[in-house]
PDB file of N, CA and C in Angstrom:
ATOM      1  N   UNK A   1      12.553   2.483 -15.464  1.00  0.00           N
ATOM      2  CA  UNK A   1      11.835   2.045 -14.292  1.00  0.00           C
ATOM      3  C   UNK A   1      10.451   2.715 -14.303  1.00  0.00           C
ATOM      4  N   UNK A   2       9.509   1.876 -13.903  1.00  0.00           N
ATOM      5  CA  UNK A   2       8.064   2.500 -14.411  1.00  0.00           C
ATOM      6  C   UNK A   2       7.660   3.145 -13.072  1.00  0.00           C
ATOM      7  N   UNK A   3       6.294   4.097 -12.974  1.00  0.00           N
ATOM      8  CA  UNK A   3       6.156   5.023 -11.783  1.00  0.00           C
ATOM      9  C   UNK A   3       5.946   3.737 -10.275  1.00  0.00           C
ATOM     10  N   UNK A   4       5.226   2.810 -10.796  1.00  0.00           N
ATOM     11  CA  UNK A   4       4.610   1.439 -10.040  1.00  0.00           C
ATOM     12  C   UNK A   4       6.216   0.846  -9.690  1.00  0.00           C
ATOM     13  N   UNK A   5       7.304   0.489  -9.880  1.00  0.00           N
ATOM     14  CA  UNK A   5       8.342   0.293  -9.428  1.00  0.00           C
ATOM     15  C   UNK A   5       8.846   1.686  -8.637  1.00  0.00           C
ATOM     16  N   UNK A   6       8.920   2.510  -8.823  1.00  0.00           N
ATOM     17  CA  UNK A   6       9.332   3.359  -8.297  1.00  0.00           C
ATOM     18  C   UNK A   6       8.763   3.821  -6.973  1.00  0.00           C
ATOM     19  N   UNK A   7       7.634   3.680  -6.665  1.00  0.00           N
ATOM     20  CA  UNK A   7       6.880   3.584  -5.827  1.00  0.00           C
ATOM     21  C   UNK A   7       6.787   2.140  -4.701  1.00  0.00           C
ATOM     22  N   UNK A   8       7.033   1.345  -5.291  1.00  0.00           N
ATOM     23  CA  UNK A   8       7.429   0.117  -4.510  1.00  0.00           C
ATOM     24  C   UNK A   8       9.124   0.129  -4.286  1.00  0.00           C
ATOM     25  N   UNK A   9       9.592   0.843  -4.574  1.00  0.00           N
ATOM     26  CA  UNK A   9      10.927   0.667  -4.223  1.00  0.00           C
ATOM     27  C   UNK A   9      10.902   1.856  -3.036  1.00  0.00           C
ATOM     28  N   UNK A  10      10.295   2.826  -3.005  1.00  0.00           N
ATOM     29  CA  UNK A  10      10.445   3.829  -1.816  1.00  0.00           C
ATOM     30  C   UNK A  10       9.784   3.271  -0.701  1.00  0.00           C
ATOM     31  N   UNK A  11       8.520   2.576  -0.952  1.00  0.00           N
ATOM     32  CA  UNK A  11       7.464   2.176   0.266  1.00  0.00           C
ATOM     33  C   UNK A  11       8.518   1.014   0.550  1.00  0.00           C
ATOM     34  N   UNK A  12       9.455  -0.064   0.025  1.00  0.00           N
ATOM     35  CA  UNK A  12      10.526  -1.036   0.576  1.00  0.00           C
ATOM     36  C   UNK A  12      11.688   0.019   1.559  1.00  0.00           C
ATOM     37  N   UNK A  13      11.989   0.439   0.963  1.00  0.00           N
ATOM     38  CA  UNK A  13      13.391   1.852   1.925  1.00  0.00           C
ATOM     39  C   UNK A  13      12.552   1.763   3.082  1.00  0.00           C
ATOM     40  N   UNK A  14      11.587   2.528   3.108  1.00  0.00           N
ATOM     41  CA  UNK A  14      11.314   3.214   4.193  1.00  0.00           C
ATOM     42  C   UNK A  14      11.576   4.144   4.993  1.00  0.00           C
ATOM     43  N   UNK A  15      12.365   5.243   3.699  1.00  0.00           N
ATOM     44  CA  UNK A  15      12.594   6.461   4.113  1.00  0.00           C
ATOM     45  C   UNK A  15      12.169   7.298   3.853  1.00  0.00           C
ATOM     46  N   UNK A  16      10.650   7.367   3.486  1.00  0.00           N
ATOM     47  CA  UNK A  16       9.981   8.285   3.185  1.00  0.00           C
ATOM     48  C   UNK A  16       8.363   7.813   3.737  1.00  0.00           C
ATOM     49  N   UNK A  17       8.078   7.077   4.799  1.00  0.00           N
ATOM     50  CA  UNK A  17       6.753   7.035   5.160  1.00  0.00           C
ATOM     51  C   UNK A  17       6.076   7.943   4.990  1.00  0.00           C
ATOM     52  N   UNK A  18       6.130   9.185   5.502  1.00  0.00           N
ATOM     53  CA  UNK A  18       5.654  10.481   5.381  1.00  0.00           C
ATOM     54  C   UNK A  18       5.632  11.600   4.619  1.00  0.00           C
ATOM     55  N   UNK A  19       6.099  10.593   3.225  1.00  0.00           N
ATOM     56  CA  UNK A  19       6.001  11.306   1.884  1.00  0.00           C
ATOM     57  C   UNK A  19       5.609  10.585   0.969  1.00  0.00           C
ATOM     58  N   UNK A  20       4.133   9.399   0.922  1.00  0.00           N
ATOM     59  CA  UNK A  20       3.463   8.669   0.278  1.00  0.00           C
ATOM     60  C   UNK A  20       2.319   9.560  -0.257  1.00  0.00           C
ATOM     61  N   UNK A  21       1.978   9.902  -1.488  1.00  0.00           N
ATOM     62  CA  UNK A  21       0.240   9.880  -1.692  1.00  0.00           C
ATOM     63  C   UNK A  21      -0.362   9.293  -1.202  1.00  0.00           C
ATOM     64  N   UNK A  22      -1.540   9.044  -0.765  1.00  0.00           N
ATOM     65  CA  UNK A  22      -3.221   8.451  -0.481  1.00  0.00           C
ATOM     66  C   UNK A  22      -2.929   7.453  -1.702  1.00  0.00           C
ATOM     67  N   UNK A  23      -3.751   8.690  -2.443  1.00  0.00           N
ATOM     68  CA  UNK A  23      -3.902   7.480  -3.640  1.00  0.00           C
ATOM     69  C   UNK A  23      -3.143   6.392  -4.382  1.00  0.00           C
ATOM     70  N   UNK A  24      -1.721   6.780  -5.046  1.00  0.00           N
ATOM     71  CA  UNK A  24      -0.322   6.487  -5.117  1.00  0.00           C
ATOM     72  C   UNK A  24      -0.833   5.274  -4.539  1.00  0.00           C
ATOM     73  N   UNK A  25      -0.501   4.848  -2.735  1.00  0.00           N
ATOM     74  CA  UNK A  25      -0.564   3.316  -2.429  1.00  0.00           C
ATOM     75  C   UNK A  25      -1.895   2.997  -2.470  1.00  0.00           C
ATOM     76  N   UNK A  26      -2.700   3.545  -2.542  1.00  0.00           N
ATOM     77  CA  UNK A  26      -3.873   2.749  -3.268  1.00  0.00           C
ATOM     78  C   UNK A  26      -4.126   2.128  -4.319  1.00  0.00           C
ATOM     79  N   UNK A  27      -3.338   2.772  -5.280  1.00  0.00           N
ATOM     80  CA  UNK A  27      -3.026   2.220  -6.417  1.00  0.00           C
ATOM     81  C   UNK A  27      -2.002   1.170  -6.507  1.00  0.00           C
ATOM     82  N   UNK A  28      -1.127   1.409  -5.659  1.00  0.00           N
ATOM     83  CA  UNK A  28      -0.269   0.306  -5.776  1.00  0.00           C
ATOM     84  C   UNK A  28      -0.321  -1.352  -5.154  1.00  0.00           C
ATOM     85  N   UNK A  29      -1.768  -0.423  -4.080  1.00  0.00           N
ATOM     86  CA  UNK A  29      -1.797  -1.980  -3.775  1.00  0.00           C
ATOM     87  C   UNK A  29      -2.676  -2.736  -4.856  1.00  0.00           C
ATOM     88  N   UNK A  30      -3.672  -1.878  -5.472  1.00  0.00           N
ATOM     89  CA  UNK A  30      -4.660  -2.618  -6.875  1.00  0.00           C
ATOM     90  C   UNK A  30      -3.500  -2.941  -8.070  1.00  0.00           C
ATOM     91  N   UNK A  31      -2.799  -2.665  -7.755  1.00  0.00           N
ATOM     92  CA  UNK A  31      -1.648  -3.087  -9.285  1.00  0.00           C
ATOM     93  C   UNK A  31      -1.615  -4.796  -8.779  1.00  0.00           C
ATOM     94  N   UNK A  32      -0.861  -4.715  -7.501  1.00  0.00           N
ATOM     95  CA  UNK A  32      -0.288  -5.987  -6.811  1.00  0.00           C
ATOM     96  C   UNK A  32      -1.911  -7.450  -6.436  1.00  0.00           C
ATOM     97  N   UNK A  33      -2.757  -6.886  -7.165  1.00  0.00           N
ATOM     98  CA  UNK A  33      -4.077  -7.418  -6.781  1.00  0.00           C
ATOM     99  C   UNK A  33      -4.563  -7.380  -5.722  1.00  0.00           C
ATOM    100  N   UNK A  34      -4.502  -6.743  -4.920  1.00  0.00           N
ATOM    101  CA  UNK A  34      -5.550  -6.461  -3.873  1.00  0.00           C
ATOM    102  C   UNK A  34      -6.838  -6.040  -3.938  1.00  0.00           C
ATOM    103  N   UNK A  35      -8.020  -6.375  -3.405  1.00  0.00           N
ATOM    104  CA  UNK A  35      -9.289  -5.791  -3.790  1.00  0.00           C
ATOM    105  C   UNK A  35      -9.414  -4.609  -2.498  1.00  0.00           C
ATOM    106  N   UNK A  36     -10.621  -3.785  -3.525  1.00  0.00           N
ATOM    107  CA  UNK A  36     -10.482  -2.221  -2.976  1.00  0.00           C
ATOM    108  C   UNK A  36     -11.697  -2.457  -2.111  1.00  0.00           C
ATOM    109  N   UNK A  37     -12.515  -2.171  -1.068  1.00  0.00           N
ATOM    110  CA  UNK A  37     -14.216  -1.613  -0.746  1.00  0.00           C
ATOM    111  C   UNK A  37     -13.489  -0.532   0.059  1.00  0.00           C
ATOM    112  N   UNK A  38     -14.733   0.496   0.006  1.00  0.00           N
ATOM    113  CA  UNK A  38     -14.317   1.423   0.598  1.00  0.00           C
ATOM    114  C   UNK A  38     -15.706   1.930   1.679  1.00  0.00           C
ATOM    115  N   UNK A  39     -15.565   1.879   2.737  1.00  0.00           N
ATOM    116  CA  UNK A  39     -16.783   2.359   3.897  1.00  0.00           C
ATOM    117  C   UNK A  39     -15.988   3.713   4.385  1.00  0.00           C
ATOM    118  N   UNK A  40     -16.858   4.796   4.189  1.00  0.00           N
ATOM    119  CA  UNK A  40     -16.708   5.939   4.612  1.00  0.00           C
ATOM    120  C   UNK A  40     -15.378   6.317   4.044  1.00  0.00           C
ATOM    121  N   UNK A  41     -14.496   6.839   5.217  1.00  0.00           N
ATOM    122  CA  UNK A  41     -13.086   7.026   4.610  1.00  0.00           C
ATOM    123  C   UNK A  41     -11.932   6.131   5.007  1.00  0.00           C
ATOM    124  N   UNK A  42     -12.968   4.867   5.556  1.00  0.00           N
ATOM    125  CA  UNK A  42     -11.946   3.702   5.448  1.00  0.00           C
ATOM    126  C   UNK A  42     -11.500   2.890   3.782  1.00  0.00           C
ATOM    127  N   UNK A  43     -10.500   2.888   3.846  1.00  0.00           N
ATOM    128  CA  UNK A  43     -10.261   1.734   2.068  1.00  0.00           C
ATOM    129  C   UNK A  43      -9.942   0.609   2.633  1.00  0.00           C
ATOM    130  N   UNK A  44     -10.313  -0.537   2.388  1.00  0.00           N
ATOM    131  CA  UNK A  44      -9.902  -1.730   2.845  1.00  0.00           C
ATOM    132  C   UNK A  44      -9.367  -2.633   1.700  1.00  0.00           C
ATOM    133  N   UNK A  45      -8.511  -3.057   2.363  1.00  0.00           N
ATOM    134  CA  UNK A  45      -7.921  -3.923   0.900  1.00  0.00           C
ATOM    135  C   UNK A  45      -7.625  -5.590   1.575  1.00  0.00           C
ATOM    136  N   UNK A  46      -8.251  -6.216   0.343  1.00  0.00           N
ATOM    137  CA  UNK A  46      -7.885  -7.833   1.002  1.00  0.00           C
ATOM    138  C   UNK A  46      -7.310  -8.472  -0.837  1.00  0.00           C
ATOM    139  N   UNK A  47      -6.791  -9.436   0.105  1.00  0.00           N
ATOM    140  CA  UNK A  47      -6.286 -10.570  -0.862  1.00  0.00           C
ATOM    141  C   UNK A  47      -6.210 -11.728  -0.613  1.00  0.00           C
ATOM    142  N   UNK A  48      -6.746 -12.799  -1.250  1.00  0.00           N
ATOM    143  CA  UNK A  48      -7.036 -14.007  -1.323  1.00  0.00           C
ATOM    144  C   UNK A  48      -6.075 -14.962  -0.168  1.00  0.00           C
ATOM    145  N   UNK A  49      -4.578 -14.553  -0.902  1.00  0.00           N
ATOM    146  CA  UNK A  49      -3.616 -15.894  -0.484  1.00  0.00           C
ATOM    147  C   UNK A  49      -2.648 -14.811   1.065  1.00  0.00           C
ATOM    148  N   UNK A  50      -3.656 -14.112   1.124  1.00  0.00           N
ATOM    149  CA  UNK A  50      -3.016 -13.099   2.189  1.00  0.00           C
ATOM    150  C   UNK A  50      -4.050 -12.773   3.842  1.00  0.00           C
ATOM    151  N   UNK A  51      -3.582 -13.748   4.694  1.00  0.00           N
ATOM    152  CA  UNK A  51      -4.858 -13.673   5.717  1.00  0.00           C
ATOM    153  C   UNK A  51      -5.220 -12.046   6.759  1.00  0.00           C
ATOM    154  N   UNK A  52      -3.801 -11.210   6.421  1.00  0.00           N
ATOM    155  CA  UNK A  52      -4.144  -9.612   7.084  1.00  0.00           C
ATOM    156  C   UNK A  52      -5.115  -9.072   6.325  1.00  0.00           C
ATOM    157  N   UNK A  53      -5.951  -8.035   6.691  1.00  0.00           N
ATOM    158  CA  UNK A  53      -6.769  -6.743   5.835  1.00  0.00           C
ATOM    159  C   UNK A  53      -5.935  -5.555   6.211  1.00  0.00           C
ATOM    160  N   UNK A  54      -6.341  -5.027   5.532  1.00  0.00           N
ATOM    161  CA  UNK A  54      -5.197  -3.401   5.128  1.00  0.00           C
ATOM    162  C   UNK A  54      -6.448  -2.703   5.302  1.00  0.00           C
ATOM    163  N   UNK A  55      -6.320  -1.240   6.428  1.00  0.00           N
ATOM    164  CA  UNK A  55      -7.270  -0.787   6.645  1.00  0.00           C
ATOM    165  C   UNK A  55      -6.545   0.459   6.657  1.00  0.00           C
ATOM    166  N   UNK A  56      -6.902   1.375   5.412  1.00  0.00           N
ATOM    167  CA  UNK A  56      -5.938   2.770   5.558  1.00  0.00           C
ATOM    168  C   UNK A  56      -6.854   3.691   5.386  1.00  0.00           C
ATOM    169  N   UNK A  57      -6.784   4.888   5.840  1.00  0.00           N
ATOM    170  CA  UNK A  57      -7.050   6.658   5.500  1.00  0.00           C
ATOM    171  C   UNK A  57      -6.521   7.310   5.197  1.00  0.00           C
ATOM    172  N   UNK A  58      -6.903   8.135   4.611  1.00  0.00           N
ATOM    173  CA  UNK A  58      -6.258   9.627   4.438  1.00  0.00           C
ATOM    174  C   UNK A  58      -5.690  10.154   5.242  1.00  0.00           C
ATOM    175  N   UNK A  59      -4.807  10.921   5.668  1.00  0.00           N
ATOM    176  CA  UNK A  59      -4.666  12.055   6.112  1.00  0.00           C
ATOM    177  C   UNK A  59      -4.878  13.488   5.249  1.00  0.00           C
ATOM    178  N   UNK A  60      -5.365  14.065   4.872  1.00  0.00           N
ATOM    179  CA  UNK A  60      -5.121  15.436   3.838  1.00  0.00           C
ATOM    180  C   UNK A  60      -4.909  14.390   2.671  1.00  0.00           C
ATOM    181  N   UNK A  61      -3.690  14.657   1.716  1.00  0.00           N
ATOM    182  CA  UNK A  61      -4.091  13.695   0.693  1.00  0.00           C
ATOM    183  C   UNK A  61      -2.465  12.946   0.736  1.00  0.00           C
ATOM    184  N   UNK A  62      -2.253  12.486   1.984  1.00  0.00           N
ATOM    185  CA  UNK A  62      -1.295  11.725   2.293  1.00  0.00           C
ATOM    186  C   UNK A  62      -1.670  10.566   3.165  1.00  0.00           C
ATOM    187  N   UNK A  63      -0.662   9.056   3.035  1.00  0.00           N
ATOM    188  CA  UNK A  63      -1.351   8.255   3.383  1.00  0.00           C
ATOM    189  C   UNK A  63      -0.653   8.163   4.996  1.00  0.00           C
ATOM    190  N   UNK A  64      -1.202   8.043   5.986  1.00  0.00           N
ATOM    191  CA  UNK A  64      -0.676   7.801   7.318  1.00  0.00           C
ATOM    192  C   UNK A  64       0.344   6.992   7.539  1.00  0.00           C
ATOM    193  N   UNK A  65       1.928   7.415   7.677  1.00  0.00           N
ATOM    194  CA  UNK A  65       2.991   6.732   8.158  1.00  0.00           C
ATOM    195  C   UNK A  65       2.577   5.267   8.749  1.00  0.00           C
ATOM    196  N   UNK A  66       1.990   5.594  10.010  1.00  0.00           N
ATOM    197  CA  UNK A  66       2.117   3.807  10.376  1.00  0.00           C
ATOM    198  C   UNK A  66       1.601   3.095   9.321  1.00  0.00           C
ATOM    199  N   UNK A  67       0.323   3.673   8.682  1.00  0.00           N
ATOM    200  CA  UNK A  67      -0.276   2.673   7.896  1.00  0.00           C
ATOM    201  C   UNK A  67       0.753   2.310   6.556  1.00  0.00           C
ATOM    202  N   UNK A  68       1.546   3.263   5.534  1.00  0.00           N
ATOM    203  CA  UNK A  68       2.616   2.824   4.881  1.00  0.00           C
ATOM    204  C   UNK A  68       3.592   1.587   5.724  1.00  0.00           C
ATOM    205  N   UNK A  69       3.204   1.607   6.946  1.00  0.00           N
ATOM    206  CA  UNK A  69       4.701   0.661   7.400  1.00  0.00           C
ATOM    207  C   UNK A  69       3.913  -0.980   7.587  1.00  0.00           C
ATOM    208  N   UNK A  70       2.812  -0.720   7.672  1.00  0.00           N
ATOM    209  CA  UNK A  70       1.693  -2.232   7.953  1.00  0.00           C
ATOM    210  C   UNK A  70       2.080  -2.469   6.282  1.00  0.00           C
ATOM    211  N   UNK A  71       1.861  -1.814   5.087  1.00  0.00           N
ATOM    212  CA  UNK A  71       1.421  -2.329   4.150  1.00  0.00           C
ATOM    213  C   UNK A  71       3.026  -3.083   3.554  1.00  0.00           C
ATOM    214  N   UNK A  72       3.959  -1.833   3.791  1.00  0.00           N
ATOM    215  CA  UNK A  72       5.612  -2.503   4.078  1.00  0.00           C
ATOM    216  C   UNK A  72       5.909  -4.247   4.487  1.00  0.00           C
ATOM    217  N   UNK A  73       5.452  -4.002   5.760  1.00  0.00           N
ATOM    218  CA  UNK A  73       5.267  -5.326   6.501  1.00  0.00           C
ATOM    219  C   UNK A  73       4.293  -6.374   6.281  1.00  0.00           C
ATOM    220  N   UNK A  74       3.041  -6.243   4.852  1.00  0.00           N
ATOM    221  CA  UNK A  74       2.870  -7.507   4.425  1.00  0.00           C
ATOM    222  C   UNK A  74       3.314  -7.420   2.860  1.00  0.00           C
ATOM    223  N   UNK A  75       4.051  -6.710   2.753  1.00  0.00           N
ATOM    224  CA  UNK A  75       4.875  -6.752   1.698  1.00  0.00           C
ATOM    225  C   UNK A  75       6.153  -7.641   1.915  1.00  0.00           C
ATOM    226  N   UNK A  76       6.660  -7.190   2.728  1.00  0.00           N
ATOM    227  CA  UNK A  76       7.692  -8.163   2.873  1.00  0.00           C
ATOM    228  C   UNK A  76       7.863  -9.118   3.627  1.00  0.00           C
ATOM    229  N   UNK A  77       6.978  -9.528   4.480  1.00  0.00           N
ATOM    230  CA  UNK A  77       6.064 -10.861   4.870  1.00  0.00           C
ATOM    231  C   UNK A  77       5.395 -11.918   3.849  1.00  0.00           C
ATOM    232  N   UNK A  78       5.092 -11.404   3.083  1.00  0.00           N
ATOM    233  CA  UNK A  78       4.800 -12.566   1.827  1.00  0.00           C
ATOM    234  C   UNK A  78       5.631 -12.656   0.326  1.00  0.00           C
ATOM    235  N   UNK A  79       6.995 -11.746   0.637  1.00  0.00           N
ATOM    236  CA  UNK A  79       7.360 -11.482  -0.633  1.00  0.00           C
ATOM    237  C   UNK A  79       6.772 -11.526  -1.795  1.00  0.00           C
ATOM    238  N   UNK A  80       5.933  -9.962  -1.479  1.00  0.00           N
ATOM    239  CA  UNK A  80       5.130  -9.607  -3.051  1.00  0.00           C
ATOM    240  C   UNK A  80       6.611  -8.184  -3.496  1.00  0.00           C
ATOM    241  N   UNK A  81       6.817  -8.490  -4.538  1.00  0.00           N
ATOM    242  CA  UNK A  81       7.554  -7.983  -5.586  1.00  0.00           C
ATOM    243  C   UNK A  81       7.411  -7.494  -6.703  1.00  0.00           C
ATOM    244  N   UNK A  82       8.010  -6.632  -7.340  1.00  0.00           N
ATOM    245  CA  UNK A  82       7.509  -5.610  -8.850  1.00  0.00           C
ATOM    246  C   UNK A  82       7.572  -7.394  -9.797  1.00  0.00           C
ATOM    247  N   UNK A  83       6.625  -6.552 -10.667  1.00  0.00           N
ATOM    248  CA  UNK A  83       6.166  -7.762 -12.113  1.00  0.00           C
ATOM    249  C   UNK A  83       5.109  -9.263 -11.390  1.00  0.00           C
ATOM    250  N   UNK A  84       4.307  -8.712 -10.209  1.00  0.00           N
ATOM    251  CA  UNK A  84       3.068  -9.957 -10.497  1.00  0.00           C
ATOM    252  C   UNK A  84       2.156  -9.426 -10.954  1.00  0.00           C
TER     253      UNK A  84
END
């Protein structure tokens, strides 16, 4: 199982909101094609066939619980899944 599955399988549980890297789902959302801009210490992420924006921060170098649970919830709102 590669680190990018492994990481999408914890952010699906959802028993660990509050034990995500920053970066980690930043990365995971650029695996899944999302585009990155970043204003200040906002990251914004959009995608084409996806009408929400993903608007996350840091905390320290962890990513903010609610915001892991928005990105959860257009995860499994559009069934994006490991291998696109």
């Amino acid at each position: 199982m590669s680190k990018t599955d492994k990481l999408l399988l914890k952010l699906l549980s959802g028993i660990s909101d509050t034990n995500i890297q920053f970066s980690e789902l930043c990365s995971l959302l650029r695996h899944f094609g999302f585009e990155e801009r970043v204003k200040g210490s906002h990251h914004i992420f959009t995608r084409a066939d996806i009408e929400e924006i993903l608007n996350i921060q840091a905390k320290e170098a962890k990513a903010k619980p609610y915001q892991v649970k928005q990105v959860r919830d257009i995860f499994v709102k559009y069934e994006i899944q490991g291998n696109e």
